[in-house]
C-alpha atoms as a PDB file:
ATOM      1  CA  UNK A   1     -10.701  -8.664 -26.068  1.00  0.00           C
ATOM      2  CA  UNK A   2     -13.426 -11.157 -25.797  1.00  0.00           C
ATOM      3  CA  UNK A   3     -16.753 -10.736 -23.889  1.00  0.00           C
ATOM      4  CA  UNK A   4     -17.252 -11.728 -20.278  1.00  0.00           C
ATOM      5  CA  UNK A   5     -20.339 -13.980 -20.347  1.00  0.00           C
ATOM      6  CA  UNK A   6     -23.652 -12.368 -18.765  1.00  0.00           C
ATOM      7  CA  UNK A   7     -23.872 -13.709 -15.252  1.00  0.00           C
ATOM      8  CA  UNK A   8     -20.080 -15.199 -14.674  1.00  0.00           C
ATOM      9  CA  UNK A   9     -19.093 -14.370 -11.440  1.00  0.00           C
ATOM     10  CA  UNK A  10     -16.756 -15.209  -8.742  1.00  0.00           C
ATOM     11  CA  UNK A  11     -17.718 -16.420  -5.548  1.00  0.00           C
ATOM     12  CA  UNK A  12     -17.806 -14.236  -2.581  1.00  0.00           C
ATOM     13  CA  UNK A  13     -14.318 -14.563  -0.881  1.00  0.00           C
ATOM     14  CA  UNK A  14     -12.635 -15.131  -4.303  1.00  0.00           C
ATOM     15  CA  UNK A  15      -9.830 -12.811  -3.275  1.00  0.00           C
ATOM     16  CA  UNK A  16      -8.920 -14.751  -0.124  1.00  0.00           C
ATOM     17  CA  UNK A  17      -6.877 -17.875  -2.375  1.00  0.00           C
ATOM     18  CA  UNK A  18      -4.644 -15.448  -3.940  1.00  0.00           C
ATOM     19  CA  UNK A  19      -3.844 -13.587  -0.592  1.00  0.00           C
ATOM     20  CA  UNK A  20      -2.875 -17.272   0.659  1.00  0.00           C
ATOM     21  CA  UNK A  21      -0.671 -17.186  -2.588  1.00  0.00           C
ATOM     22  CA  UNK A  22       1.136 -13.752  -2.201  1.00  0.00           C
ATOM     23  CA  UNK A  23       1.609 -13.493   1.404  1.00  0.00           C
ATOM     24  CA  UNK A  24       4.353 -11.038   1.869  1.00  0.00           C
ATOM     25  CA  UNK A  25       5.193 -11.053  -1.883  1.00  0.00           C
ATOM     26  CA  UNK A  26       2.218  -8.544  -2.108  1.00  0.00           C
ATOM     27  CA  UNK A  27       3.475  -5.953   0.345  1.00  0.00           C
ATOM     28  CA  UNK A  28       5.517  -6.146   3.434  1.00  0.00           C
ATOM     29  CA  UNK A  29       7.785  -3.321   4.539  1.00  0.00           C
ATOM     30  CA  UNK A  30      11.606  -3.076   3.950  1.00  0.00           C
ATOM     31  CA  UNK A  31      11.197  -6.052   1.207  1.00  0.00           C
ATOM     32  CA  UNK A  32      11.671  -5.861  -2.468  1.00  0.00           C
ATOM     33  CA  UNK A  33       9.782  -8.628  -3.703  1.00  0.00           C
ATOM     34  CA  UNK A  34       6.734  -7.414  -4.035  1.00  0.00           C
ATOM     35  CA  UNK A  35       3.708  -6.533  -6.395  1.00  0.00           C
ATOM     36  CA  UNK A  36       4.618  -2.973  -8.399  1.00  0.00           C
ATOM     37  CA  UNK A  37       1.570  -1.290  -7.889  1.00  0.00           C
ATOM     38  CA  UNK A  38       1.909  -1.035  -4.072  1.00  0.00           C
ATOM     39  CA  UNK A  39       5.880   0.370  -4.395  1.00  0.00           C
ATOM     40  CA  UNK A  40       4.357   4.114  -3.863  1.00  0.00           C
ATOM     41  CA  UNK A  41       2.748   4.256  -0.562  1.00  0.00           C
ATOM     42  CA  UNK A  42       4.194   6.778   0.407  1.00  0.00           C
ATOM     43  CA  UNK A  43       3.510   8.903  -2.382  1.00  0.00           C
ATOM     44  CA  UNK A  44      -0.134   8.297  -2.116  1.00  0.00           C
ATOM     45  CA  UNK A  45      -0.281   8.674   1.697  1.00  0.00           C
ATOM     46  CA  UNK A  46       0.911  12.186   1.257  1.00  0.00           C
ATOM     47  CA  UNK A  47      -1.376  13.276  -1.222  1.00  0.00           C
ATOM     48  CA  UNK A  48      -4.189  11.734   0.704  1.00  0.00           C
ATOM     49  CA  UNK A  49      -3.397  13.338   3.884  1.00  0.00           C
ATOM     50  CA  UNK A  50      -3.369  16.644   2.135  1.00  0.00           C
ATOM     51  CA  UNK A  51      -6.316  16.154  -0.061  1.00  0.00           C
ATOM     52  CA  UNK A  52      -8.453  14.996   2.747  1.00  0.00           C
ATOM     53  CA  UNK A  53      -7.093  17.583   5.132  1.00  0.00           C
ATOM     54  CA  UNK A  54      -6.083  15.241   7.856  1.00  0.00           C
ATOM     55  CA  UNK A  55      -3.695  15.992  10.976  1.00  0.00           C
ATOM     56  CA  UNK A  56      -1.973  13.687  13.185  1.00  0.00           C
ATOM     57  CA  UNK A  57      -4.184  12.044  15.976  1.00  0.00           C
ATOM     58  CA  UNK A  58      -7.024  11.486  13.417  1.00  0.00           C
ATOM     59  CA  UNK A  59      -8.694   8.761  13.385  1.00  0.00           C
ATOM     60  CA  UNK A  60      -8.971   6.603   9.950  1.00  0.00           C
ATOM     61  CA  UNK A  61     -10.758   3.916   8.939  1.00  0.00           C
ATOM     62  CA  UNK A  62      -8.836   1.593   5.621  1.00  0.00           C
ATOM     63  CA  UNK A  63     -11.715  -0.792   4.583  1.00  0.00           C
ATOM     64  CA  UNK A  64     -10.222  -3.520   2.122  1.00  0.00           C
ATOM     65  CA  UNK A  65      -6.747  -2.663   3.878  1.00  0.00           C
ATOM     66  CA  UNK A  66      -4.665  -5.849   2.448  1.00  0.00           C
ATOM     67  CA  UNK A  67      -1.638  -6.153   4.548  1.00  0.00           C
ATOM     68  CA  UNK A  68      -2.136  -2.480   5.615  1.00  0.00           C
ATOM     69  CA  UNK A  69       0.448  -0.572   3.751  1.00  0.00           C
ATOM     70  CA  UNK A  70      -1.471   2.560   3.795  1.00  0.00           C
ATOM     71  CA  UNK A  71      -2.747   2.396   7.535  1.00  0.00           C
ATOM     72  CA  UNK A  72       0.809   1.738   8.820  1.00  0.00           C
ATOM     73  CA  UNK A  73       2.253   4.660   6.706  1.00  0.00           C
ATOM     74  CA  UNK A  74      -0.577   6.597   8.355  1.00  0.00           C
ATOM     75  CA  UNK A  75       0.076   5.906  12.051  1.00  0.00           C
ATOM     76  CA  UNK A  76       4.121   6.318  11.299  1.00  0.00           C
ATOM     77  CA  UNK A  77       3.055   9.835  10.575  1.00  0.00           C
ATOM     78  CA  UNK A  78       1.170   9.854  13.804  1.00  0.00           C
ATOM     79  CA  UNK A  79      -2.711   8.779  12.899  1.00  0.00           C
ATOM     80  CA  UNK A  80      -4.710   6.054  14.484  1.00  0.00           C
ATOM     81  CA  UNK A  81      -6.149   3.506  12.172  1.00  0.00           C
ATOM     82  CA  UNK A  82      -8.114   0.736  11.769  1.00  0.00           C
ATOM     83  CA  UNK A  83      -7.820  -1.756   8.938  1.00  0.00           C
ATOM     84  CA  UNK A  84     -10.514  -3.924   8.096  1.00  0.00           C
ATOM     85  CA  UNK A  85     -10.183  -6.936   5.430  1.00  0.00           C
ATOM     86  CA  UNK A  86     -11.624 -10.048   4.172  1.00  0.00           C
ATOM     87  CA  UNK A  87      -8.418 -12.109   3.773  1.00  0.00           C
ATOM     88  CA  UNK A  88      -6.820 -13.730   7.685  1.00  0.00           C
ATOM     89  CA  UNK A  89      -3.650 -14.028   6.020  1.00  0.00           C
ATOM     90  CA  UNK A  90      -3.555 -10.476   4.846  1.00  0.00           C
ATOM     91  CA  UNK A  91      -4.531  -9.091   8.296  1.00  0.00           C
ATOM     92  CA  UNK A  92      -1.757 -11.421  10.123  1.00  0.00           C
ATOM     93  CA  UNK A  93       0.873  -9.859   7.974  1.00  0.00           C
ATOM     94  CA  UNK A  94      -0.759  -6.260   8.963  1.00  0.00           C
ATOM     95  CA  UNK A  95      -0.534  -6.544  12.499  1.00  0.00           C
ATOM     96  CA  UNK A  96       3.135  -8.503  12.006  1.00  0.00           C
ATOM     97  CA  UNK A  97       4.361  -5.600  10.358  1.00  0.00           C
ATOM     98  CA  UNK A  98       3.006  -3.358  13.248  1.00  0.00           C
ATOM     99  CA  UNK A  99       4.902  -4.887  15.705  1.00  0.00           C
ATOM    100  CA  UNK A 100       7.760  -4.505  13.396  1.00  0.00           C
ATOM    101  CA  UNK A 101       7.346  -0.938  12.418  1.00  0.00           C
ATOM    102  CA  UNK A 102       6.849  -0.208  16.396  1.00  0.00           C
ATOM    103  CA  UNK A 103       2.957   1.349  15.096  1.00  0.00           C
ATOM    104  CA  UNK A 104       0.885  -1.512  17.342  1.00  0.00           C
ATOM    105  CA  UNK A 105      -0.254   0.866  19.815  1.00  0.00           C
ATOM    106  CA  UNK A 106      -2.012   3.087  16.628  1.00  0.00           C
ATOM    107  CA  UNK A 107      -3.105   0.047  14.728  1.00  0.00           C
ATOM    108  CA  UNK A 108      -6.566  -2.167  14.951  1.00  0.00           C
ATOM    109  CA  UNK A 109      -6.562  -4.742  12.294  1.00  0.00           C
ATOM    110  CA  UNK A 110      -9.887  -6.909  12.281  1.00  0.00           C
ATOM    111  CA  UNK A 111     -10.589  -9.802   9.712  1.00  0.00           C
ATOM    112  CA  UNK A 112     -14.256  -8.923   8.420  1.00  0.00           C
ATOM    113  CA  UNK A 113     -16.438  -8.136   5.553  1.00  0.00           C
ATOM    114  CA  UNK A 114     -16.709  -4.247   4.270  1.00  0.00           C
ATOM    115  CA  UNK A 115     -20.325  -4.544   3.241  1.00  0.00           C
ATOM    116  CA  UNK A 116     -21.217  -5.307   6.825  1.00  0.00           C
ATOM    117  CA  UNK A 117     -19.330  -2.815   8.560  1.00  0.00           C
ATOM    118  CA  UNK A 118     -21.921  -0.484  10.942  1.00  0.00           C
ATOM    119  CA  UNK A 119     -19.603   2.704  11.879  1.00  0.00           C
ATOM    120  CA  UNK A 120     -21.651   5.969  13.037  1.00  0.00           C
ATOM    121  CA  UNK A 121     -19.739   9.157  12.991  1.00  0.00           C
ATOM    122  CA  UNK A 122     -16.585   7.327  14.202  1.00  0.00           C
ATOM    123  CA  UNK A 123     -13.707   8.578  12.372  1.00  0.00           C
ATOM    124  CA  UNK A 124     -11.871  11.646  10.543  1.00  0.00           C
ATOM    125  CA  UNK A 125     -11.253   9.542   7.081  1.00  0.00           C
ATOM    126  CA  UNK A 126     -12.236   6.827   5.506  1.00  0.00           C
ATOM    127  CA  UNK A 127     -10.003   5.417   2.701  1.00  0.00           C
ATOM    128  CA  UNK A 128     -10.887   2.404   0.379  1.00  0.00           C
ATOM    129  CA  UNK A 129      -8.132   2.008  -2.200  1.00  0.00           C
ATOM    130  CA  UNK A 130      -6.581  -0.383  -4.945  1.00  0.00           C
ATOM    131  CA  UNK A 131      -9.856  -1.735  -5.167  1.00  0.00           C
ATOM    132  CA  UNK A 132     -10.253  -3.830  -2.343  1.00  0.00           C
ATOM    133  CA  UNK A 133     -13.148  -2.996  -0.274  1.00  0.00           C
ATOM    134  CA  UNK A 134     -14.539  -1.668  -3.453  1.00  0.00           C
ATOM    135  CA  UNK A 135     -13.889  -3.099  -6.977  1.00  0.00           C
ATOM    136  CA  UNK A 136     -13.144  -6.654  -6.192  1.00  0.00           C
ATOM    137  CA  UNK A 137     -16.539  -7.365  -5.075  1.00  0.00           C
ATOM    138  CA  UNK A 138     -17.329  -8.531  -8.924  1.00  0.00           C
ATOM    139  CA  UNK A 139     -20.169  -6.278  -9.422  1.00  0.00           C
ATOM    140  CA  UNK A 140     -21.667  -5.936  -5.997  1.00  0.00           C
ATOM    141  CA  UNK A 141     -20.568  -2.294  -5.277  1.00  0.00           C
ATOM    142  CA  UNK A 142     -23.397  -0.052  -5.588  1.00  0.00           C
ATOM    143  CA  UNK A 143     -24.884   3.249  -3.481  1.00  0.00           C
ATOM    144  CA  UNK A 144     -25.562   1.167  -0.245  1.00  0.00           C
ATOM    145  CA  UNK A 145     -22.002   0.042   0.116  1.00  0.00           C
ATOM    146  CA  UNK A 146     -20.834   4.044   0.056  1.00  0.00           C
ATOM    147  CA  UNK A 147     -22.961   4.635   2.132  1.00  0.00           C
ATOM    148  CA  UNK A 148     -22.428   2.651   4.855  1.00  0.00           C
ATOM    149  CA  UNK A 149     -18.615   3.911   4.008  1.00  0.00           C
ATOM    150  CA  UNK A 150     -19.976   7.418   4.683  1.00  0.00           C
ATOM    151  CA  UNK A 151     -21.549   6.518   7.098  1.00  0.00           C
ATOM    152  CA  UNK A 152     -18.567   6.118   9.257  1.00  0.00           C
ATOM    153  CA  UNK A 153     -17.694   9.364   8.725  1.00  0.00           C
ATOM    154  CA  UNK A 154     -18.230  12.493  11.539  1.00  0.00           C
ATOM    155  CA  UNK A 155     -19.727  14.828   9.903  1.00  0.00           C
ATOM    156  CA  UNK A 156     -18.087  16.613   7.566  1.00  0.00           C
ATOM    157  CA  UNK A 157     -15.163  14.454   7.238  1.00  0.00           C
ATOM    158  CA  UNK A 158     -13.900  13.266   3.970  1.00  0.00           C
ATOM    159  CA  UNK A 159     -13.362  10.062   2.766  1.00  0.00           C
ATOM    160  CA  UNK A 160     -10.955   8.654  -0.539  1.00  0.00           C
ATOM    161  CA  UNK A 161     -12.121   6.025  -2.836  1.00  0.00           C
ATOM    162  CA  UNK A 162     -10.084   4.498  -5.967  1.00  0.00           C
ATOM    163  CA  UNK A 163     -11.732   2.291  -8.701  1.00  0.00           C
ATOM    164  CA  UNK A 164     -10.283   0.904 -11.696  1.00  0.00           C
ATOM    165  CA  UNK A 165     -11.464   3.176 -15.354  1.00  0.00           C
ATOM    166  CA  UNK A 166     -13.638   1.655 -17.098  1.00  0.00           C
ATOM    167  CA  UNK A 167     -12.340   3.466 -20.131  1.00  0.00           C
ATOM    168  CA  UNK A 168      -9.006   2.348 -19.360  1.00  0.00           C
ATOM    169  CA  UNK A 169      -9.587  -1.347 -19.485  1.00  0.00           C
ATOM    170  CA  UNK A 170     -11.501  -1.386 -22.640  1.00  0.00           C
ATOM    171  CA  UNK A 171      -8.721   0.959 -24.323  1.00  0.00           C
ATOM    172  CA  UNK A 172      -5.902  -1.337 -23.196  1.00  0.00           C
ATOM    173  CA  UNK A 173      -7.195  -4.655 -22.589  1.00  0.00           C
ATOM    174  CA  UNK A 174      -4.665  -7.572 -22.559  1.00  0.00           C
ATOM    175  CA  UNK A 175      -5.458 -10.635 -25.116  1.00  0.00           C
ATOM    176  CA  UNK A 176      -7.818 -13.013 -22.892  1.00  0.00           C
ATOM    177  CA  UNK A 177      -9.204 -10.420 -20.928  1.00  0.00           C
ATOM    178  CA  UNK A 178     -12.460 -10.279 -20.996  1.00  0.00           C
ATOM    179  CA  UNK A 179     -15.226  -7.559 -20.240  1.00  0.00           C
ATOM    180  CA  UNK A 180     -18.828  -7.499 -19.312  1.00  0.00           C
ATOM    181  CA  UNK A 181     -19.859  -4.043 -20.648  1.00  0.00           C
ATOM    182  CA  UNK A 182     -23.346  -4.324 -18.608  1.00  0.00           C
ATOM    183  CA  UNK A 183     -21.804  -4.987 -15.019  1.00  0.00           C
ATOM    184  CA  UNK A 184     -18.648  -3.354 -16.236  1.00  0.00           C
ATOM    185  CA  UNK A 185     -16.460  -6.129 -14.511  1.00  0.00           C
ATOM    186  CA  UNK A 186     -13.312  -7.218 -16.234  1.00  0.00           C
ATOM    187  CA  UNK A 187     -11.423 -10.507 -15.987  1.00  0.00           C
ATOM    188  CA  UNK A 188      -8.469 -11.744 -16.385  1.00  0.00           C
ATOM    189  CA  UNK A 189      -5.863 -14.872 -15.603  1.00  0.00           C
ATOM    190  CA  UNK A 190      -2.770 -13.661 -14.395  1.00  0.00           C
ATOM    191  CA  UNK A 191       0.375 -15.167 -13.530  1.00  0.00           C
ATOM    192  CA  UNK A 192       1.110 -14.283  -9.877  1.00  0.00           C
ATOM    193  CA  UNK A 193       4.603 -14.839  -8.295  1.00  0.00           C
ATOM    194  CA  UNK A 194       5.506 -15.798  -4.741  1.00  0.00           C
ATOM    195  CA  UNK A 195       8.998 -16.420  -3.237  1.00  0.00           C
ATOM    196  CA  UNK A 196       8.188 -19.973  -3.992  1.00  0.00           C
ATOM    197  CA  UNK A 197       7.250 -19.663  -7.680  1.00  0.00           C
ATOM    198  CA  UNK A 198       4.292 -18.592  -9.728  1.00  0.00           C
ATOM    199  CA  UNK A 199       1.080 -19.513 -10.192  1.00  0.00           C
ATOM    200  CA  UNK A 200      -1.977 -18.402 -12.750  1.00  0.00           C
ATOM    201  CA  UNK A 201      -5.268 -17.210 -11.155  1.00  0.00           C
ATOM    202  CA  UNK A 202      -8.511 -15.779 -11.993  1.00  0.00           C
ATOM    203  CA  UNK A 203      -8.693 -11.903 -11.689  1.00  0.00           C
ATOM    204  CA  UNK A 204     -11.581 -10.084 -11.555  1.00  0.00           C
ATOM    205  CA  UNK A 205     -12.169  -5.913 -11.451  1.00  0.00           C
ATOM    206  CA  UNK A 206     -15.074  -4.171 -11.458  1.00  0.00           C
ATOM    207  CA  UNK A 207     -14.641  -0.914 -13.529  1.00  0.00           C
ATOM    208  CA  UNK A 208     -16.191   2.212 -13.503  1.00  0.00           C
ATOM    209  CA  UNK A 209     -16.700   6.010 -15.175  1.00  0.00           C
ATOM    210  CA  UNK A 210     -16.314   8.755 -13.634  1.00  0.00           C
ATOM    211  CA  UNK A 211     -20.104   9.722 -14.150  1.00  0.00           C
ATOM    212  CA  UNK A 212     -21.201   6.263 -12.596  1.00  0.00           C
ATOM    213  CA  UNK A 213     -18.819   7.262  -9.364  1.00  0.00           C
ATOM    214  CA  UNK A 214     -20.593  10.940  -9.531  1.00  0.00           C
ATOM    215  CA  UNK A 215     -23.997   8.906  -9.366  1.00  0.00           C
ATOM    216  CA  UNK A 216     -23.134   6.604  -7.089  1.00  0.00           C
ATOM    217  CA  UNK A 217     -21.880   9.240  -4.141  1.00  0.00           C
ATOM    218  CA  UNK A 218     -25.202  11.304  -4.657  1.00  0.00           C
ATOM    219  CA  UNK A 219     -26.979   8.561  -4.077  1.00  0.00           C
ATOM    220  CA  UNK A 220     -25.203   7.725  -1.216  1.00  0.00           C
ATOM    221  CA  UNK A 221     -25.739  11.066   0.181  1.00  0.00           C
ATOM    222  CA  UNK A 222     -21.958  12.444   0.294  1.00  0.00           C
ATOM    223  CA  UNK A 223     -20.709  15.634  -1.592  1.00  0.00           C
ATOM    224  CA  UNK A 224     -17.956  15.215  -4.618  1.00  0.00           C
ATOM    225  CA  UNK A 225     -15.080  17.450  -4.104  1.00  0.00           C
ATOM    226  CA  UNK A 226     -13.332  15.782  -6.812  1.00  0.00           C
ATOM    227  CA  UNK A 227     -12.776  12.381  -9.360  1.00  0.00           C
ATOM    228  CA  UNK A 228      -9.276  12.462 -10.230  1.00  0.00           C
ATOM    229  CA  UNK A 229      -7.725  10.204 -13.040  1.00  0.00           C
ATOM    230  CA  UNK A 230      -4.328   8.515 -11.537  1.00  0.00           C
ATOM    231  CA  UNK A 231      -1.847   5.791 -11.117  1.00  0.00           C
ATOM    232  CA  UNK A 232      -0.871   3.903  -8.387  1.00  0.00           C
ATOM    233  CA  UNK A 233       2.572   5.529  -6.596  1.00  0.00           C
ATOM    234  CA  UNK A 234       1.059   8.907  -8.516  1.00  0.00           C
ATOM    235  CA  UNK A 235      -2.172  10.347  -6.712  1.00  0.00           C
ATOM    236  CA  UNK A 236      -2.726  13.439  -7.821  1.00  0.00           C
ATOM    237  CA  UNK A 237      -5.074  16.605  -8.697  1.00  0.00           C
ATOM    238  CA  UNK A 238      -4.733  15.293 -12.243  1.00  0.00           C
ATOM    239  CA  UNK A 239      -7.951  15.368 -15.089  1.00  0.00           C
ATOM    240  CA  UNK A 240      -9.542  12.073 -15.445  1.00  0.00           C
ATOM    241  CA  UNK A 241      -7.646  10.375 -19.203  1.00  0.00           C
ATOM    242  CA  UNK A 242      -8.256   6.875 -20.620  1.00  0.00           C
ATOM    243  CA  UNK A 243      -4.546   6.710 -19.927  1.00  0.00           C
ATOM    244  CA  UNK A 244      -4.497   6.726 -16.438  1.00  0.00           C
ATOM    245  CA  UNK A 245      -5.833   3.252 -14.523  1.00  0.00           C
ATOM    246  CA  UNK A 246      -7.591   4.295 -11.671  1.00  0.00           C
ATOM    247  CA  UNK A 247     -10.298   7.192 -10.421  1.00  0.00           C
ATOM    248  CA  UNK A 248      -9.669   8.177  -7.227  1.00  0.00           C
ATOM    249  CA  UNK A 249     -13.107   9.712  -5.740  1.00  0.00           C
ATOM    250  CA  UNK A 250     -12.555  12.398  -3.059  1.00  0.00           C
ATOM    251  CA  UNK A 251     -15.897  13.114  -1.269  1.00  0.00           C
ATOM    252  CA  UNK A 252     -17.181  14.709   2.339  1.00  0.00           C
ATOM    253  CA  UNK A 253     -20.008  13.537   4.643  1.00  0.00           C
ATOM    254  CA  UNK A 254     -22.002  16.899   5.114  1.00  0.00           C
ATOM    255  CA  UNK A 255     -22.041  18.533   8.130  1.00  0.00           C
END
């Protein structure tokens, strides 16, 4: 594993090129050429909606929603959502598949930047997941971004947060990976495949510990009501392990 250079990082937006890339070969529904990790949506969904104790007609708000895999699983089961995300291509293919899946009428997809957002007590749930609105940002997350998250909670409302284990990438790193143990962000070249072929582009993650997600919620102002180590198509109520990729943060706004 070789060591990511103090100071390299991506420019804002980096994301966007590789959205272009995938299209639909990322996610769309009732399609089987797509990226593995996003095969168990509905797995996750259901654990989410139990964990953060949601009912149908709740509003939620997916910040760094892709092509909106989890919001449209949501408002099939009968919640309203809004999607928010950086890439245009990403939120065309969410509101495509909205008409498709007959869920327009419970789906608001806007193209925009999650650091910006200013929600006040707006909605029921707030998810941020696979590390979009979150871990991509290449070592700009910090206490102010959760807490505008938060932020958009009503009070007392939960909201679900996955970021990649810092732990985890160390322990299994891939030759040419490389980590920057200060800002904790990890990068990578990875060959990506579309329907047209493949292509090799620059990845880049920021990690985290569970402590630093611990931290970073206090100072954000939001209660922990759990940090659970899982695996994407496997959310769970399972102990954080360097052998699970992701921490999924579980935390309320407080009444």
């Amino acid at each position: 594993m070789e060591s990511n250079p103090l100071g390299a990082r991506p420019k804002p937006g980096w994301f966007n090129p590789i959205a272009d890339f995938l299209g639909s070969a990322y996610w769309a529904p009732n399609t089987s050429r797509v990226q593995a990790f996003t095969t168990g949506t509905a797995q996750e969904v259901a654990f989410l909606v139990e964990a953060l104790g949601l009912h149908p007609g709740n509003r939620v708000l997916d910040l760094g929603c892709g092509p909106g895999r989890h919001s449209l699983a949501l408002a099939q089961a009968g919640f309203e959502c809004v999607g928010i995300d950086l890439s245009q291509t990403f939120v065309e293919l969410a509101e495509a598949s909205a008409l498709t899946l007959g869920v327009a009428n419970r789906t608001t997809f806007w193209v925009g930047d999650v650091s910006n957002i200013e929600f006040d007590a707006e909605f029921d749930a707030v998810i941020c997941l696979c590390q979009g609105g979150f871990g991509l940002l290449a070592g700009g997350e910090d206490a102010a971004l959760i807490k505008r998250f938060a932020q958009a909670l009503k009070p007392g409302a939960a909201m679900a947060m996955s970021a990649f284990h810092a732990y985890f990438a160390v322990r299994y790193a891939e030759s040419g990976d490389s980590f920057d143990p200060r800002s904790g962000v990890n990068h990578e070249i990875a060959t990506l495949r579309n329907a047209g072929g493949e292509a090799q582009h620059d990845l880049w993650t920021t990690c985290f510990t569970a402590k630093e997600l611990e931290y970073l919620a206090a100072a954000a102002g939001i209660a922990v009501e759990g940090i659970h180590g899982v695996t994407p198509g496997d959310y769970g109520v399972y102990p954080v392990s360097v052998d699970r990729p992701e921490l999924l943060l579980i935390a309320r706004r407080l009444p």
